[in-house]
C-alpha atoms as a PDB file:
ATOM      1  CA  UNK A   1      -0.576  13.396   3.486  1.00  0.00           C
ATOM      2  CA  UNK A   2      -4.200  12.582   3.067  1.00  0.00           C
ATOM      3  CA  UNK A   3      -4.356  14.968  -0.088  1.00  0.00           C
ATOM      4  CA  UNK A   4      -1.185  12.868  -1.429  1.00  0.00           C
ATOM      5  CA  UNK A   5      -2.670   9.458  -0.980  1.00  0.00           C
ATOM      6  CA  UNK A   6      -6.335   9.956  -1.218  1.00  0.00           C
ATOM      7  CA  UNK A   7      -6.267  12.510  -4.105  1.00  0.00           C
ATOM      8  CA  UNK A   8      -3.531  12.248  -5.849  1.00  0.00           C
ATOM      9  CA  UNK A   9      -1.879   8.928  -5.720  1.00  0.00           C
ATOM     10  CA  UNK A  10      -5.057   6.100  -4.787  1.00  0.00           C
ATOM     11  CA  UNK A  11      -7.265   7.758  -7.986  1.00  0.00           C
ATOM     12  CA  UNK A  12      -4.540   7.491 -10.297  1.00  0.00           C
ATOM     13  CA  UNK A  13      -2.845   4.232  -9.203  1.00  0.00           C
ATOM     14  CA  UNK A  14      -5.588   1.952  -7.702  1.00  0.00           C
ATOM     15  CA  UNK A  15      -3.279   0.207  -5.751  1.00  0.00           C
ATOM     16  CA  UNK A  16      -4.753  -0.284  -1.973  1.00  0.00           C
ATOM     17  CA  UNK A  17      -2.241  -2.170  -0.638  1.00  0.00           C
ATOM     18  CA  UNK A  18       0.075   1.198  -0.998  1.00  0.00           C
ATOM     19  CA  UNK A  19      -2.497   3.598   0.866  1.00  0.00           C
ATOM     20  CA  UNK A  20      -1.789   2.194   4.205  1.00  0.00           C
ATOM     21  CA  UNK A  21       2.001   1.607   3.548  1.00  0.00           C
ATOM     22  CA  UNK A  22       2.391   5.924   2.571  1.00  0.00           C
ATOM     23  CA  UNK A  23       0.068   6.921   6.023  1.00  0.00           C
ATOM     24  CA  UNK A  24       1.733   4.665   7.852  1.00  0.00           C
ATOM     25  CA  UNK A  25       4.866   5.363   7.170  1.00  0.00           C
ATOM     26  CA  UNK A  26       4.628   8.980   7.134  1.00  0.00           C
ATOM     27  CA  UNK A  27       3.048   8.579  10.218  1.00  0.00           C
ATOM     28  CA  UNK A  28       5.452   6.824  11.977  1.00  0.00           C
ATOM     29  CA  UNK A  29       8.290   8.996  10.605  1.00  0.00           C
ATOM     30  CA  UNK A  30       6.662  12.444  11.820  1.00  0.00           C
ATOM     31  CA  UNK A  31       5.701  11.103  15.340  1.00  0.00           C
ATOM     32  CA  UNK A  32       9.361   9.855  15.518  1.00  0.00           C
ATOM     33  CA  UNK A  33      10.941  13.145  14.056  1.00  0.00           C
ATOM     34  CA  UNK A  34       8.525  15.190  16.534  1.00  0.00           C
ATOM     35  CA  UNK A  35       9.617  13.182  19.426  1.00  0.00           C
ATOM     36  CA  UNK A  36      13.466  13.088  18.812  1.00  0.00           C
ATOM     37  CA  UNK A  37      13.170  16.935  17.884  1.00  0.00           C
ATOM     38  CA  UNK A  38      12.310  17.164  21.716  1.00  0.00           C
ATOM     39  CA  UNK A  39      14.275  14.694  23.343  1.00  0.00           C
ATOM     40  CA  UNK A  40      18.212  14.743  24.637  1.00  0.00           C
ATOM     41  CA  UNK A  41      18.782  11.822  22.374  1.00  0.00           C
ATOM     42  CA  UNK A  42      19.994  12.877  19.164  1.00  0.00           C
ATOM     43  CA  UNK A  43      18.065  12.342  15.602  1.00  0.00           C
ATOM     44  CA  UNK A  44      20.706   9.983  14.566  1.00  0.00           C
ATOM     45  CA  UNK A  45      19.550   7.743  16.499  1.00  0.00           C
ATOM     46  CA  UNK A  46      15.906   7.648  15.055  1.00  0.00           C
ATOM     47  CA  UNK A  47      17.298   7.730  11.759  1.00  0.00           C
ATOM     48  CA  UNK A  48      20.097   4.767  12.117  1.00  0.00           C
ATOM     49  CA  UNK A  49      16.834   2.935  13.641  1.00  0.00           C
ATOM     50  CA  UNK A  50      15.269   3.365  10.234  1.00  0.00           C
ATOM     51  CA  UNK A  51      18.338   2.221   8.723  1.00  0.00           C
ATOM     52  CA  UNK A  52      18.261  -1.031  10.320  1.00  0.00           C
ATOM     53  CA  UNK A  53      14.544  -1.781   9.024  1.00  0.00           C
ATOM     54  CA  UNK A  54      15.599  -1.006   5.667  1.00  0.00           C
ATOM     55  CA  UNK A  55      18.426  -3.396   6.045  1.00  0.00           C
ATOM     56  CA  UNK A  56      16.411  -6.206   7.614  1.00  0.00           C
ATOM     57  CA  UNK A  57      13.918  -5.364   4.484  1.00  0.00           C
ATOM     58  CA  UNK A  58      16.096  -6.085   2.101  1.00  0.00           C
ATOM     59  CA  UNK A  59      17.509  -8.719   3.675  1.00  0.00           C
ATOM     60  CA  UNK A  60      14.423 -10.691   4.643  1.00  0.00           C
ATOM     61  CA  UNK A  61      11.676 -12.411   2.341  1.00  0.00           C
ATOM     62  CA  UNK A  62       9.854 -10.404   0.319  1.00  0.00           C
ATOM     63  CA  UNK A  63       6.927  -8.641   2.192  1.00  0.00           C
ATOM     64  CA  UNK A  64       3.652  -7.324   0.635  1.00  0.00           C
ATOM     65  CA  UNK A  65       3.748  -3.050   1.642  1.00  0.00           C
ATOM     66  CA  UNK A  66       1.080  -2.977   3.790  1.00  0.00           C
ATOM     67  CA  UNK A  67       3.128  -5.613   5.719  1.00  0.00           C
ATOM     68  CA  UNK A  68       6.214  -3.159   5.099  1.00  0.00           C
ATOM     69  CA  UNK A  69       3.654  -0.100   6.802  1.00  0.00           C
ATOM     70  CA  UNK A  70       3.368  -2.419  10.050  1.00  0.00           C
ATOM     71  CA  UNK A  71       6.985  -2.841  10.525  1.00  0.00           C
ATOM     72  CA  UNK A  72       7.324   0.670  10.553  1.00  0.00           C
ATOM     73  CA  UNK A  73       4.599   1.706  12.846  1.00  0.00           C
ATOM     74  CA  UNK A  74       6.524  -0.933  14.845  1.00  0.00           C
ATOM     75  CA  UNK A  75       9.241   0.307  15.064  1.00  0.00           C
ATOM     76  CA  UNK A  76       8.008   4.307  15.683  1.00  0.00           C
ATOM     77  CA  UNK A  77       6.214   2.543  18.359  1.00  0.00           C
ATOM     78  CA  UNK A  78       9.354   1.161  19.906  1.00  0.00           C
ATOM     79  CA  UNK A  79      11.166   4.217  19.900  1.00  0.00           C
ATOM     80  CA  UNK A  80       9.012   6.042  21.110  1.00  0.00           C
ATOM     81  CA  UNK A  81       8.348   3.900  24.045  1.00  0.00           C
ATOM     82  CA  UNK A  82      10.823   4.804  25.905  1.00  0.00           C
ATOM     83  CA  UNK A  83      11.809   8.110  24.880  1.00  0.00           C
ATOM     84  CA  UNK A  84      11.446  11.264  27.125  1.00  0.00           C
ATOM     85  CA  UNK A  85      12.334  14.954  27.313  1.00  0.00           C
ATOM     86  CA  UNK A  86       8.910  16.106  26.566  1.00  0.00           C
ATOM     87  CA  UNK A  87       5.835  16.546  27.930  1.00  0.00           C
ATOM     88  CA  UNK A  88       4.832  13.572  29.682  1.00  0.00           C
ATOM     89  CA  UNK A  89       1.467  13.655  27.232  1.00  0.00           C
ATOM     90  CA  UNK A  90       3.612  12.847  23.803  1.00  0.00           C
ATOM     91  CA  UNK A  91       4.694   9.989  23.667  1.00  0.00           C
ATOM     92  CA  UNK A  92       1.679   8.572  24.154  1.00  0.00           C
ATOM     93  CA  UNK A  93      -0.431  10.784  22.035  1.00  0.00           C
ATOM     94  CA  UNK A  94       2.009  10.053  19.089  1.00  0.00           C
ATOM     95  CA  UNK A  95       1.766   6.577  19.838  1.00  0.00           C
ATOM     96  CA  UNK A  96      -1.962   6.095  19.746  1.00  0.00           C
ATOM     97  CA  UNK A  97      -2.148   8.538  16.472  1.00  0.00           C
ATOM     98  CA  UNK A  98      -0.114   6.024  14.628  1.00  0.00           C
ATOM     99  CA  UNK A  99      -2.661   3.215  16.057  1.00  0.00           C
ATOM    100  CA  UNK A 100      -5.305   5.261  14.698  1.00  0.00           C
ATOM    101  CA  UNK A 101      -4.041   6.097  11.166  1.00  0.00           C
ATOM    102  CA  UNK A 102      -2.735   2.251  11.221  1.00  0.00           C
ATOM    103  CA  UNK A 103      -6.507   1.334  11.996  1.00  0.00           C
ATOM    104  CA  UNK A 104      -7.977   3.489   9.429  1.00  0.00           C
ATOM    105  CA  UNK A 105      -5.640   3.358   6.758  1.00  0.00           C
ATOM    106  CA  UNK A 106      -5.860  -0.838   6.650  1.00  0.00           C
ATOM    107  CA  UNK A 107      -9.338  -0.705   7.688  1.00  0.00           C
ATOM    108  CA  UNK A 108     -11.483  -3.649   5.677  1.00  0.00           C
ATOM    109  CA  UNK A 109     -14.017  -1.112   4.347  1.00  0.00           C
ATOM    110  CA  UNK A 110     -11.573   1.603   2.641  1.00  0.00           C
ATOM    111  CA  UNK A 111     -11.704   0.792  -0.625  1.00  0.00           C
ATOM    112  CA  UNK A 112     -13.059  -2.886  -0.595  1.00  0.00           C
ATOM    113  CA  UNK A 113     -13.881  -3.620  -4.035  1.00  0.00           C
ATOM    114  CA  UNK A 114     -10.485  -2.501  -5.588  1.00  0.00           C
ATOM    115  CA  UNK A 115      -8.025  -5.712  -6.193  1.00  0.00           C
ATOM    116  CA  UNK A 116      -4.759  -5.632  -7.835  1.00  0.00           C
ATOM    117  CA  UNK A 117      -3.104  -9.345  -8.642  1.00  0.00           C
ATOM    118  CA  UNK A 118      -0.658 -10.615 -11.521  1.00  0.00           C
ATOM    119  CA  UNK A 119      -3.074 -13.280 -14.603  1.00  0.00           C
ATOM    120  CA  UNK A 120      -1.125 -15.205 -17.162  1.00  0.00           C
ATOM    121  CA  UNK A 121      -3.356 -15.406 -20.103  1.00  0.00           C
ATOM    122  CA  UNK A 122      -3.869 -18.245 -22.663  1.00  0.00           C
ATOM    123  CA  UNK A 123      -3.254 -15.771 -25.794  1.00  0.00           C
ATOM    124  CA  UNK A 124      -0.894 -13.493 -26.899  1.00  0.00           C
ATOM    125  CA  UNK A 125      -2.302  -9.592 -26.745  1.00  0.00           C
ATOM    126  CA  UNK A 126      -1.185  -6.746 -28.618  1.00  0.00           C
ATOM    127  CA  UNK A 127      -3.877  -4.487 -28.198  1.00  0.00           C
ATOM    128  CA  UNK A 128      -4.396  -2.474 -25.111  1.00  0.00           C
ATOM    129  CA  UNK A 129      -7.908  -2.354 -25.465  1.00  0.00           C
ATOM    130  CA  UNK A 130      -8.593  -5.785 -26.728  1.00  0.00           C
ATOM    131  CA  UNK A 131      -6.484  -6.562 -23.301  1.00  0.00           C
ATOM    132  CA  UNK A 132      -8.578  -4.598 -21.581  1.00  0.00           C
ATOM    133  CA  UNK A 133     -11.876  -5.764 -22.476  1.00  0.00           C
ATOM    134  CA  UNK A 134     -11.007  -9.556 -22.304  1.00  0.00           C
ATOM    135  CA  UNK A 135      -9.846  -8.889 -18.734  1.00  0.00           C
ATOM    136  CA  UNK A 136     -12.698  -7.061 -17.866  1.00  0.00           C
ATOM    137  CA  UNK A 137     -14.868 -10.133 -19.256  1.00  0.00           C
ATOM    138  CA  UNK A 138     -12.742 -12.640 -17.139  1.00  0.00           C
ATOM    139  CA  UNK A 139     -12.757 -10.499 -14.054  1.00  0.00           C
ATOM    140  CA  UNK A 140     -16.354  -9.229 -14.420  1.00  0.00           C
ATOM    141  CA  UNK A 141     -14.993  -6.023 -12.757  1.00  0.00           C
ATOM    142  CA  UNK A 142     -13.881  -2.677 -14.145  1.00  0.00           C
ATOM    143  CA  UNK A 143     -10.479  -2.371 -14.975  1.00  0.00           C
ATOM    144  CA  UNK A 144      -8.553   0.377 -13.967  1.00  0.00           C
ATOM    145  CA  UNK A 145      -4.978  -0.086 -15.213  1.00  0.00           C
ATOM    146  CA  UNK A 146      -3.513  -3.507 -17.230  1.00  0.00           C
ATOM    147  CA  UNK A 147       0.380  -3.103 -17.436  1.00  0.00           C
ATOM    148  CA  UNK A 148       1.860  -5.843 -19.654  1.00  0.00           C
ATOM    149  CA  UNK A 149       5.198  -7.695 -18.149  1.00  0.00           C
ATOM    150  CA  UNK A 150       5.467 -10.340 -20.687  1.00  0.00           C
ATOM    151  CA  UNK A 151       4.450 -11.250 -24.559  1.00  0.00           C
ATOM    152  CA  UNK A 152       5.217 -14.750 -25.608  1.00  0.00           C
ATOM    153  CA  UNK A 153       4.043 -14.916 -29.617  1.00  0.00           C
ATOM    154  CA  UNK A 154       5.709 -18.557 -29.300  1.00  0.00           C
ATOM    155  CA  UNK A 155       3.832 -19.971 -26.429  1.00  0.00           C
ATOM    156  CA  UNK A 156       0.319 -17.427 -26.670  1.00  0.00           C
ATOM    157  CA  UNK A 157       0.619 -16.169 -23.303  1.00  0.00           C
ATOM    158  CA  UNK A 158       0.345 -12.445 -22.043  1.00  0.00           C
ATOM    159  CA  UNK A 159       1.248 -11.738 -18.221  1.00  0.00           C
ATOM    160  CA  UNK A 160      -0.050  -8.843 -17.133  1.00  0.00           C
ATOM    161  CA  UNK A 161      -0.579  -6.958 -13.794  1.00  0.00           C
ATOM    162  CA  UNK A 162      -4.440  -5.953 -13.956  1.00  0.00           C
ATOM    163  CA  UNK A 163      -5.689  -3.447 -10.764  1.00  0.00           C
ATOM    164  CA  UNK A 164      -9.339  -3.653 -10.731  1.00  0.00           C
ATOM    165  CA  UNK A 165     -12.507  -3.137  -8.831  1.00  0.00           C
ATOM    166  CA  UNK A 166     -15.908  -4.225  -8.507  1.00  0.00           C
ATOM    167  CA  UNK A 167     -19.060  -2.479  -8.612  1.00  0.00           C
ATOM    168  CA  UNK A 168     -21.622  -2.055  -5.699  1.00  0.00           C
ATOM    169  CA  UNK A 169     -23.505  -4.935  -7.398  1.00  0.00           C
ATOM    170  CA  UNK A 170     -21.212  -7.106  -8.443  1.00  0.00           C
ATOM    171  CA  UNK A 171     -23.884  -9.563 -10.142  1.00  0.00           C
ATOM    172  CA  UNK A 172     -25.208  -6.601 -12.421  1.00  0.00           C
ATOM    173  CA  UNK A 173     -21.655  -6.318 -13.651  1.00  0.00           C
ATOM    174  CA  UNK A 174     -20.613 -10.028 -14.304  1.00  0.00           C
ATOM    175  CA  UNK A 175     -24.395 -10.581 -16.247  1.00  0.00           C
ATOM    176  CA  UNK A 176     -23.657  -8.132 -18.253  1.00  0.00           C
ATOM    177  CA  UNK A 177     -20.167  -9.349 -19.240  1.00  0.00           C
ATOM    178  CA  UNK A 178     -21.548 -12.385 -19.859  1.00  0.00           C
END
């Protein structure tokens, strides 16, 4: 898992907020699938648990996906509260390793600089690069990836979703943007 999210999917996608929803999850979903595998309750019930988050997911407002990663350590918490069948060790053990990956995975540090966040523009942009360098001016921060939602030629507005970071010295950057 940490060769999916750390280098493949964070170095190509930028997006933070994802790193701890994919550990988490996984996470969860192994220390779950480990503990059902030696339990007397059945997997079903693990798995219809996980049904019932997705339900109340969709059903619910709209949550940001690290918020998304907590429910589910939640929940692989709750379940395996009370199971047993194994050794007495497990449950715990699993428990505190998603506490741990939860901590790390969401910790302030990990990747501090990188931002992600939706800008509606004052002008209408064609040009990738022209996008990317006003952004970059605006921001004062490297740009990693700008994906256009909306044109409007009428009104001059772009609305794009720009995922950024900042350098170690952020001043360096934003003088010489300037």
């Amino acid at each position: 898992m940490s060769v999916l999210v750390f280098g493949l999917y964070f170095p190509r996608h930028r997006r933070r907020d994802l790193v701890v929803a994919y550990l988490g999850v996984n996470v969860g979903v192994l220390a779950v699938a480990g503990s059902l595998s030696s339990s007397t309750v059945g997997a079903g019930l693990g798995l219809g648990l996980f049904g019932v988050l997705s339900i109340i997911r969709l059903r619910s407002t709209e949550l940001d996906q690290h918020e998304v990663a907590y429910y589910f350590s939640a929940l692989a918490l709750g379940i395996l509260g009370p199971l047993s069948g194994g050794p007495l060790w497990l449950a715990p053990s699993l428990m505190g390793l998603i506490l741990v990956v939860m901590y790390l995975g969401d910790h302030p540090r990990l990747f501090r600089g990188y931002r992600r966040q939706v800008m509606v523009l004052d002008n209408a942009v064609i040009d990738q690069l022209a996008l990317v360098a006003q952004l970059e001016r605006i921001l004062g921060a490297r740009v990693h990836a700008a994906t256009v939602e909306r044109v409007d030629l009428v009104n001059e507005t772009t609305v794009v979703e720009v995922r950024y970071s900042y350098a170690q010295n952020r001043k360096t950057l934003a003088g010489a943007a300037r």
